[in-house]
C-alpha atoms as a PDB file:
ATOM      1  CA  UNK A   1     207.503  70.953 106.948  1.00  0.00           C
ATOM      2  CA  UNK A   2     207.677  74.520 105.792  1.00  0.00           C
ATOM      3  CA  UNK A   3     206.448  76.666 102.865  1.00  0.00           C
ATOM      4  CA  UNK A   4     208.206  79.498 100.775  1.00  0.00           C
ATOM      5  CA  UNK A   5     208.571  81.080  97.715  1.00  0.00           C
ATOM      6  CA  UNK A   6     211.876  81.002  95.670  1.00  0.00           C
ATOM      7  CA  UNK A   7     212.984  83.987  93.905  1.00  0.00           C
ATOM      8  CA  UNK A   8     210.551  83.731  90.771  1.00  0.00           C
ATOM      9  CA  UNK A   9     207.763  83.485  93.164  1.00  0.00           C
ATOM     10  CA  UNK A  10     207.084  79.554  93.112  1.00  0.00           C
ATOM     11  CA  UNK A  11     205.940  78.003  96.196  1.00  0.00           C
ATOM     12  CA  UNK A  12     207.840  75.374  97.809  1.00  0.00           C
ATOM     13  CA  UNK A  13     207.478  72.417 100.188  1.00  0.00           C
ATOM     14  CA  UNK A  14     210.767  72.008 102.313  1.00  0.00           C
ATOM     15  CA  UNK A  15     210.953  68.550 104.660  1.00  0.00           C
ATOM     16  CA  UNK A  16     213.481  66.879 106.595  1.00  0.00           C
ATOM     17  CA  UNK A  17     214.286  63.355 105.580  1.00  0.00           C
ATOM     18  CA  UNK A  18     216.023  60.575 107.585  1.00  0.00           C
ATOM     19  CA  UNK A  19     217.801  58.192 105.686  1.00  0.00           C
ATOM     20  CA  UNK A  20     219.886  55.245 106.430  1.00  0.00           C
ATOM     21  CA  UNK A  21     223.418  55.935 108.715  1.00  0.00           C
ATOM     22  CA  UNK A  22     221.593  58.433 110.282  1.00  0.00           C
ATOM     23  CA  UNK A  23     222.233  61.033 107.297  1.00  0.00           C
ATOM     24  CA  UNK A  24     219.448  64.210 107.502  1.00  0.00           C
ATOM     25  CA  UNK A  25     218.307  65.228 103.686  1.00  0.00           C
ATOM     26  CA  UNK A  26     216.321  68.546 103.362  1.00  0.00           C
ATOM     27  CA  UNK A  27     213.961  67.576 100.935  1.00  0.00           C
ATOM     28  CA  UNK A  28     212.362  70.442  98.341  1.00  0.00           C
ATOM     29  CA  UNK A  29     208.928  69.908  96.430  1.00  0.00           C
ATOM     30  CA  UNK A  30     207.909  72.459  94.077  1.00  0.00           C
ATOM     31  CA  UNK A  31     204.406  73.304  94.398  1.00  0.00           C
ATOM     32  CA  UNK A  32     202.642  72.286  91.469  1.00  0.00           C
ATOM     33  CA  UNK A  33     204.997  69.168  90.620  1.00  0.00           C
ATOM     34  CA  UNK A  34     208.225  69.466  88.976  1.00  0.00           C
ATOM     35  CA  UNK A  35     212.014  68.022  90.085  1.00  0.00           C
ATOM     36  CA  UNK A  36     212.265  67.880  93.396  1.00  0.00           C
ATOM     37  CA  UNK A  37     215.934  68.677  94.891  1.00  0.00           C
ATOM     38  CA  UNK A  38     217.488  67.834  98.335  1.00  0.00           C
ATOM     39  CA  UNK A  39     220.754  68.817 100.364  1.00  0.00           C
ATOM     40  CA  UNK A  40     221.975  67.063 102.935  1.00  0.00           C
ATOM     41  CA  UNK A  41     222.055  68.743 106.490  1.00  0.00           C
ATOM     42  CA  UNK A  42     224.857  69.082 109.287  1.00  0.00           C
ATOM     43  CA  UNK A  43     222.832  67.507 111.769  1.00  0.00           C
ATOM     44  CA  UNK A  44     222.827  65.100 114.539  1.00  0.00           C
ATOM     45  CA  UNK A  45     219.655  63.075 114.422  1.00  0.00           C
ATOM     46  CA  UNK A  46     215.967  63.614 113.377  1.00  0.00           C
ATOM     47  CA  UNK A  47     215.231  66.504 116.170  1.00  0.00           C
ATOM     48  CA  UNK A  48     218.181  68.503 115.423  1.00  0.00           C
ATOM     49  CA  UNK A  49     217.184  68.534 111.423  1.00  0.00           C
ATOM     50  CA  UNK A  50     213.852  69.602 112.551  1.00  0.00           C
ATOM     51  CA  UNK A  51     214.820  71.925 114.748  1.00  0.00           C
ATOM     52  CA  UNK A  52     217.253  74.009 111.587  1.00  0.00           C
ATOM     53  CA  UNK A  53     214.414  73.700 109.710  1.00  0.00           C
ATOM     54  CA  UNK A  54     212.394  75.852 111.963  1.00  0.00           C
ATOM     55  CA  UNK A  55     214.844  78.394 112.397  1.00  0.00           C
ATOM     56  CA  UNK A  56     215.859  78.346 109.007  1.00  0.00           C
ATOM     57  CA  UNK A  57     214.835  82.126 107.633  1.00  0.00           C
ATOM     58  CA  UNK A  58     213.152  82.134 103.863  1.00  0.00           C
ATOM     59  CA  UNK A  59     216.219  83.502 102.715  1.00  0.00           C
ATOM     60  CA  UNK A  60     218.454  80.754 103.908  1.00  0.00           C
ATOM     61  CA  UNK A  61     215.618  78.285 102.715  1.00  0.00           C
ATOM     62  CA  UNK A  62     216.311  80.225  99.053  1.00  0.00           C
ATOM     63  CA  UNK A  63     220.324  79.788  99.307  1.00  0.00           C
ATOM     64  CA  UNK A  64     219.639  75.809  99.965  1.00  0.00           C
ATOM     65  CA  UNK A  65     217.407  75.681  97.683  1.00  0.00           C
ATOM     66  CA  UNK A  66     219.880  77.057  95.016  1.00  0.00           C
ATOM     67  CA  UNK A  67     222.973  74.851  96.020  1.00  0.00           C
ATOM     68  CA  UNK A  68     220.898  71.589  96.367  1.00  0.00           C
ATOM     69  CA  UNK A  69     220.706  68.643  94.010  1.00  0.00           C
ATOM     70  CA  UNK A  70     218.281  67.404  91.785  1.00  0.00           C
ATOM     71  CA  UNK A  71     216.235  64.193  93.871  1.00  0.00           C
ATOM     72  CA  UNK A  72     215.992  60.906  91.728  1.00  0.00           C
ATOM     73  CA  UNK A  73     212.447  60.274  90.684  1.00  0.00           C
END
């Protein structure tokens, strides 16, 4: 899991999730509750999304965060 701060200055919580047919979903929480959103990573298995996470820069975190869709509640 990893922690940064969108452009307004809100914290968020970014977290890879595995879901069925081995699809990898980034998974954002906003600090303080709100809609979460997720976007679906290029990745082969559960170590490999980890790993992008990780190397993922705040800025890139930002630019996912912007293009990815709202998470059903």
């Amino acid at each position: 899991m990893r922690t940064f701060e969108d452009a307004a200055g809100r914290k968020w919580d970014a977290a890879v999730h595995e879901e069925s047919y081995g699809v990898e979903r980034l998974l954002f929480a906003p600090r303080g509750g709100g809609t979460m959103r997720s976007w679906v990573l290029d990745a082969n298995g559960r170590y490999e999304a980890e790993q992008q996470l990780l190397r993922f820069t705040d800025e890139e975190l930002r630019a996912l965060l912007a293009r990815a869709e709202p998470w059903p509640d």
